[in-house]
N, C-alpha and C. Protein backbone atom coordinates (compact mmCIF):
# COMPACT_ATOMS: atom_id res chain seq x y z
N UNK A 1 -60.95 49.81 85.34
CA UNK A 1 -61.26 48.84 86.36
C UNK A 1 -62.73 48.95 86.74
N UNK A 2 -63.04 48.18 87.22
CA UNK A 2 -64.81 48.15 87.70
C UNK A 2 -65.04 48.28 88.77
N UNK A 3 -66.01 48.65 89.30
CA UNK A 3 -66.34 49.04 90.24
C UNK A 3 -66.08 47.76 91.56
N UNK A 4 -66.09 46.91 91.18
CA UNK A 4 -65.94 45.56 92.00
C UNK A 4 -64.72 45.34 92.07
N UNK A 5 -63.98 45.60 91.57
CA UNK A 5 -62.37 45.19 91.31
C UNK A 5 -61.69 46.68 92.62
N UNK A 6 -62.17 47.60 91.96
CA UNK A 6 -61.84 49.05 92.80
C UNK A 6 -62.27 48.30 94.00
N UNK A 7 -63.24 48.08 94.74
CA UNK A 7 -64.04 47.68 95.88
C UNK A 7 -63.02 46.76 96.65
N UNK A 8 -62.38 45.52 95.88
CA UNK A 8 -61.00 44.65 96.58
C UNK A 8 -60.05 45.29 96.60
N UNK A 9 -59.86 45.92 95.72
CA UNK A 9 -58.14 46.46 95.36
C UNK A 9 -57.31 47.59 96.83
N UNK A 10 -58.69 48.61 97.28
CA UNK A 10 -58.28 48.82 98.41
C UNK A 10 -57.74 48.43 100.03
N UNK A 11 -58.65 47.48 100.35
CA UNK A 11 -58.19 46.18 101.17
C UNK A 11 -56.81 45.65 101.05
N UNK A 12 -56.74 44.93 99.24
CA UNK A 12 -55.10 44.15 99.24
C UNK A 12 -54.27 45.22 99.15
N UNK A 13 -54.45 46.66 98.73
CA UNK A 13 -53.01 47.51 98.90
C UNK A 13 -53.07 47.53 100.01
N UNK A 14 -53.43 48.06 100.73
CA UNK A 14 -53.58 48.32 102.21
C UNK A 14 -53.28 47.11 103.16
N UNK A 15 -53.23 46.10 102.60
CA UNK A 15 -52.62 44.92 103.47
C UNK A 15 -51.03 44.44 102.97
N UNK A 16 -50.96 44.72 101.49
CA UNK A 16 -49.42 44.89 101.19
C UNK A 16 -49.18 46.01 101.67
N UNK A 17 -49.14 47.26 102.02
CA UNK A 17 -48.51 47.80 102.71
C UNK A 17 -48.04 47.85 104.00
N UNK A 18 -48.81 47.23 104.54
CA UNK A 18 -48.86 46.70 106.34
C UNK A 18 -47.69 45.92 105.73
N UNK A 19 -47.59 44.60 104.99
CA UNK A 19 -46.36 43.72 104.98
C UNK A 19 -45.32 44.35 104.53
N UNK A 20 -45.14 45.42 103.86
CA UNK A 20 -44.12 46.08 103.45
C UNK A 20 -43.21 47.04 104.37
N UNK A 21 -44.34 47.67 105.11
CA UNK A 21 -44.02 48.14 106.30
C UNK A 21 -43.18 48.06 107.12
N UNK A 22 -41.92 48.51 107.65
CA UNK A 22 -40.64 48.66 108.84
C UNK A 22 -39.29 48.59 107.96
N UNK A 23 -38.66 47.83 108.66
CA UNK A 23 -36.89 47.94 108.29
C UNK A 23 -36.60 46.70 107.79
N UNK A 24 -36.17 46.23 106.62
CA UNK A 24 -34.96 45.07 106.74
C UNK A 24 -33.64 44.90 106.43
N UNK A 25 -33.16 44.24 107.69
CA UNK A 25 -31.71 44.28 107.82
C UNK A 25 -31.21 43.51 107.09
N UNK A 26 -29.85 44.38 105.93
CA UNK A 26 -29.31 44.09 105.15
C UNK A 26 -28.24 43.17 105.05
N UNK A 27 -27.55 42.28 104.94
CA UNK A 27 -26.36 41.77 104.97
C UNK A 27 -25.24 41.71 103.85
N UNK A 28 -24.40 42.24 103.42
CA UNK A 28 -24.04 41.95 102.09
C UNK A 28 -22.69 41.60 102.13
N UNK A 29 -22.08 41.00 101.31
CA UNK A 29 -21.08 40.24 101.12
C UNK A 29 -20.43 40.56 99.60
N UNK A 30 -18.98 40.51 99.66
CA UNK A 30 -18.30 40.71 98.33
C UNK A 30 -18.01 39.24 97.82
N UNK A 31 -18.02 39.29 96.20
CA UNK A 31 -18.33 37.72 95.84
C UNK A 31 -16.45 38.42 94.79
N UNK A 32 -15.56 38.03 94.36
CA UNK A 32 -14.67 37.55 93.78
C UNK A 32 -13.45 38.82 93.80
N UNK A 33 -13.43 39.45 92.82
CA UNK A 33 -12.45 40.57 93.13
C UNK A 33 -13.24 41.96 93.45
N UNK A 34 -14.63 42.14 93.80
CA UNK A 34 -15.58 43.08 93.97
C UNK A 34 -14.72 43.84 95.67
N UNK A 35 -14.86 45.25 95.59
CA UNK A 35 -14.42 45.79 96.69
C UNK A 35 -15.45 45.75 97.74
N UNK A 36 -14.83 45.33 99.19
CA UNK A 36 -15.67 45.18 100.37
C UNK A 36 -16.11 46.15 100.92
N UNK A 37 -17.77 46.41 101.17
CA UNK A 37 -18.30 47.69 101.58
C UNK A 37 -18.04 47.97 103.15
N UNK A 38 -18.17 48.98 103.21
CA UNK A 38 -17.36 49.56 104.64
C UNK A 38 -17.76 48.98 105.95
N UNK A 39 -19.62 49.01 105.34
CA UNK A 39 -20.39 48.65 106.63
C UNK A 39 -21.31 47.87 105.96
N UNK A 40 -20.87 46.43 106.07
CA UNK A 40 -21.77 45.07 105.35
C UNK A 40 -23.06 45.05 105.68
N UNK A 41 -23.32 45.35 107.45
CA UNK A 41 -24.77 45.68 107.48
C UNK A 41 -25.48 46.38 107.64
N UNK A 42 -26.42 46.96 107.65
CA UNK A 42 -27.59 47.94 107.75
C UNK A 42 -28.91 47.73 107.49
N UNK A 43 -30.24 48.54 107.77
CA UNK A 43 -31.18 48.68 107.82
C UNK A 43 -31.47 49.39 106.62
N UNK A 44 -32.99 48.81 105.99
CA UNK A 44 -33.33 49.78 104.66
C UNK A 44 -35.07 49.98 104.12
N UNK A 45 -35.90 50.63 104.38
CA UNK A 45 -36.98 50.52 104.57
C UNK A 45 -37.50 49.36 103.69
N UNK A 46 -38.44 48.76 104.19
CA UNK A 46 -38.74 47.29 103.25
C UNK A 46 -39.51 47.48 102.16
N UNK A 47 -40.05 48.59 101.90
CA UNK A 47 -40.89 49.32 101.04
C UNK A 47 -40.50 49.44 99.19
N UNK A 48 -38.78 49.84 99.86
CA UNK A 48 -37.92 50.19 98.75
C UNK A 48 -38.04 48.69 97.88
N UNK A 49 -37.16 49.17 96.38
CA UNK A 49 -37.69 48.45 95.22
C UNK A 49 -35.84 48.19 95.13
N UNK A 50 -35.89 46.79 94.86
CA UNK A 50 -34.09 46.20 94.50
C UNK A 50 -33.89 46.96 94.27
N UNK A 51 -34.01 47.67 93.21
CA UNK A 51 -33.45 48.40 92.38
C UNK A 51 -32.92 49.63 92.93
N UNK A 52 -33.11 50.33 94.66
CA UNK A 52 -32.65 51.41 94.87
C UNK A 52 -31.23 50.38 95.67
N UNK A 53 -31.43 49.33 95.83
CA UNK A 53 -30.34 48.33 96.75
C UNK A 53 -29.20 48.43 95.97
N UNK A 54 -29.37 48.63 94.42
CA UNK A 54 -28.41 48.44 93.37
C UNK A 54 -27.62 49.70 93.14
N UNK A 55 -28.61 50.79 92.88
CA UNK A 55 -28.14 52.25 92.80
C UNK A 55 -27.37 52.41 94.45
N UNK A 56 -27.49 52.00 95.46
CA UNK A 56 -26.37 52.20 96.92
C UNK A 56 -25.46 51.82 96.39
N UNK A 57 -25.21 50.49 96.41
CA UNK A 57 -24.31 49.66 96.19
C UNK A 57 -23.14 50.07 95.27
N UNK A 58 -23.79 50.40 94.12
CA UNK A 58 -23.03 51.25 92.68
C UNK A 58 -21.88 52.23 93.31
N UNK A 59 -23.02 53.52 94.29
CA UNK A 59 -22.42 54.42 94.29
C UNK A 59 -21.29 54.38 95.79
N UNK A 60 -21.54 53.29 96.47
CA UNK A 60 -21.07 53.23 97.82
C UNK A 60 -19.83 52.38 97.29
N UNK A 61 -19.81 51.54 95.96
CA UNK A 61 -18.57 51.22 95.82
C UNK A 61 -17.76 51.56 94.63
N UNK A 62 -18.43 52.69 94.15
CA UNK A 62 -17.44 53.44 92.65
C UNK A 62 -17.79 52.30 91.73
N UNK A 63 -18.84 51.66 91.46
CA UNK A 63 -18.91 50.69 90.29
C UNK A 63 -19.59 51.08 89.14
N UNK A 64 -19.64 50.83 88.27
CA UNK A 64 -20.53 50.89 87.19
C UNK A 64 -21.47 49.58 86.92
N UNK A 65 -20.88 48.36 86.88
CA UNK A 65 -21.83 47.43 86.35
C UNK A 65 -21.61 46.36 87.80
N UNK A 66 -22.73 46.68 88.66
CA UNK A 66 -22.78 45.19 89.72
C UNK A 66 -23.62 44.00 88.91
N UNK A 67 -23.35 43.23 89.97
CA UNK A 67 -24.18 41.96 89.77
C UNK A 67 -24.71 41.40 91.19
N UNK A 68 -25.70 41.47 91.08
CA UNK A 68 -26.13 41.07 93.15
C UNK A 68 -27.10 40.39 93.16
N UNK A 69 -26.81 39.23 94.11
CA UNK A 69 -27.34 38.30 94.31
C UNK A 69 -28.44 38.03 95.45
N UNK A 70 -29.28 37.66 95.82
CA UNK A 70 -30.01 37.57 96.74
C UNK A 70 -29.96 36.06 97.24
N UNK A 71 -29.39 35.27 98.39
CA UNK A 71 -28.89 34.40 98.79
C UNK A 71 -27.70 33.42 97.96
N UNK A 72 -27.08 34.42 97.84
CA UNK A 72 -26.03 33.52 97.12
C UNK A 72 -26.65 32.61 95.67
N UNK A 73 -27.90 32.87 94.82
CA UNK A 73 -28.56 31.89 94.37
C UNK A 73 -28.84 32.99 92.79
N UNK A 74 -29.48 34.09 93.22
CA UNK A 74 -30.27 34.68 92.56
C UNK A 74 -30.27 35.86 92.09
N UNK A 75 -30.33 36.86 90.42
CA UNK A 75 -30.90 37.83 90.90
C UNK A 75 -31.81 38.59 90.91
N UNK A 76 -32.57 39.00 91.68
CA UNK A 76 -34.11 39.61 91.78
C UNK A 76 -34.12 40.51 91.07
N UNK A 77 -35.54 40.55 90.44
CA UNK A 77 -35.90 41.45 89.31
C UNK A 77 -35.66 43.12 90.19
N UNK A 78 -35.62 44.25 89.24
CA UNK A 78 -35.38 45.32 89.67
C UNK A 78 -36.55 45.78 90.48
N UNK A 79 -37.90 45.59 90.22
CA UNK A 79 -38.89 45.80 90.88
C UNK A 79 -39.35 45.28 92.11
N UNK A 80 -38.51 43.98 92.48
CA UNK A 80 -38.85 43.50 93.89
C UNK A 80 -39.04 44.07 95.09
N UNK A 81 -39.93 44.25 95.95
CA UNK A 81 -39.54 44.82 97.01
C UNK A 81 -39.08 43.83 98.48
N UNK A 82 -38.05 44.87 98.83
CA UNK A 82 -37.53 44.20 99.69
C UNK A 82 -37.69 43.53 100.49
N UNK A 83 -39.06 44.02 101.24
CA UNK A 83 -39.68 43.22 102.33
C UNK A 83 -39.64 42.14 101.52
N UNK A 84 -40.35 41.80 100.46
CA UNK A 84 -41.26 40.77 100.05
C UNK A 84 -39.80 39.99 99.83
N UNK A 85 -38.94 39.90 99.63
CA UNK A 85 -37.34 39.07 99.41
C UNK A 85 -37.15 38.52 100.50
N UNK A 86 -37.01 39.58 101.70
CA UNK A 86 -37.00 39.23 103.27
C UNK A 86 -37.80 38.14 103.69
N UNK A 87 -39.00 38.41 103.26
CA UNK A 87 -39.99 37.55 103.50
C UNK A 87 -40.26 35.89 103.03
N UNK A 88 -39.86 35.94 101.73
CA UNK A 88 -39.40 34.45 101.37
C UNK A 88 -38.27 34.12 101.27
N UNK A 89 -37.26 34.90 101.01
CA UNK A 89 -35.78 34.25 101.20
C UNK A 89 -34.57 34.89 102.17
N UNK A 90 -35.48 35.62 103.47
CA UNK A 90 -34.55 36.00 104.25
C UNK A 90 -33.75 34.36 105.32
N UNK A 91 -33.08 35.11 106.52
CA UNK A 91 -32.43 34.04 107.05
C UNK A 91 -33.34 34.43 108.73
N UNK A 92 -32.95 33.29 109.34
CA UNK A 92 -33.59 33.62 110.67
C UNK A 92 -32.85 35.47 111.29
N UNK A 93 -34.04 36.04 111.96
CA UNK A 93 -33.74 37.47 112.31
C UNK A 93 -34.16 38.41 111.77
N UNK A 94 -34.93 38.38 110.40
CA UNK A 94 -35.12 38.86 109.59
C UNK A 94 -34.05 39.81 108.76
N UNK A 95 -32.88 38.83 108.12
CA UNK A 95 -32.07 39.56 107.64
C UNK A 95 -32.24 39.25 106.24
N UNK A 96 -32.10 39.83 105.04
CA UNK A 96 -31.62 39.67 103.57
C UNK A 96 -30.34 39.38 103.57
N UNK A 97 -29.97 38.27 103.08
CA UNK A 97 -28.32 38.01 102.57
C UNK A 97 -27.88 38.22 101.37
N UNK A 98 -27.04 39.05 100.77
CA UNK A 98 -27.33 40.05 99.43
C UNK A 98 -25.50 39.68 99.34
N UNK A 99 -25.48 39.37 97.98
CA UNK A 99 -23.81 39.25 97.70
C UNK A 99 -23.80 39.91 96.39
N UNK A 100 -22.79 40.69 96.13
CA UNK A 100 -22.32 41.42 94.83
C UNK A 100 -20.68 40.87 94.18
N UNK A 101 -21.21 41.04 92.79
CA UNK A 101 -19.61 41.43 92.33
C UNK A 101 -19.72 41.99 91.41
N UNK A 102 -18.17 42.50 90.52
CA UNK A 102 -17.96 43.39 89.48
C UNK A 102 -18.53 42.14 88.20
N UNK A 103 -18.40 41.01 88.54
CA UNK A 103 -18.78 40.21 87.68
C UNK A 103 -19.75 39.05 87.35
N UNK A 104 -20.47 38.26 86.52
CA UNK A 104 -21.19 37.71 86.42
C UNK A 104 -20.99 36.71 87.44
N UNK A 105 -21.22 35.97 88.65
CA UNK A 105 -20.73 34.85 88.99
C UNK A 105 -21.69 34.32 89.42
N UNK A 106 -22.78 33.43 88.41
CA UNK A 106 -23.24 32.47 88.04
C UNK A 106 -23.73 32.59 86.42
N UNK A 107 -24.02 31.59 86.26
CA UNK A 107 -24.59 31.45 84.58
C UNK A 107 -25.78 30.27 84.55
């Protein structure tokens, strides 16, 4: 990287981290014959990457292969971070609406 590039790059991490920064509240929902999690909602640092949303989920419901959706629509790459989901496709309150199942359900 160059010296000019280094020179911005500190600024925009440092301002994605401010946006990444606090809690977002989780909502999740079971989509077809998928087992219902104990406690649908919770808090999860916004920092975290889908992908640790997936590894909970797995182990909080004995699954091997989920499928989870991010508004009923979508599913987000493993690297997303959460805030940033919250941030364009949360619901008023700042909640994530997150639905799983054991199976594909969309195509």
């Amino acid at each position: 990287m160059s010296k000019a590039k280094d020179a911005t790059a500190g600024p925009v991490l440092a301002h994605l981290a401010q946006l990444r920064a606090g809690k977002v509240e989780v909502h999740v929902k079971a989509m077809g014959s998928a087992p219902a999690l104990r406690q649908p909602r919770f808090t999860i640092d916004g920092s975290k990457k889908f992908s640790k949303l997936i590894v909970y989920l797995k182990e909080a419901l004995k699954l091997e292969t989920i499928y989870v959706y991010c508004s009923d629509a979508f599913e987000p790459s493993p690297d997303e971070r959460l805030s940033d989901l919250q941030r364009c496709f949360g619901s008023s309150g700042n909640k994530l609406n997150i639905s799983y199942s054991g199976e594909q359900a969309f195509n």
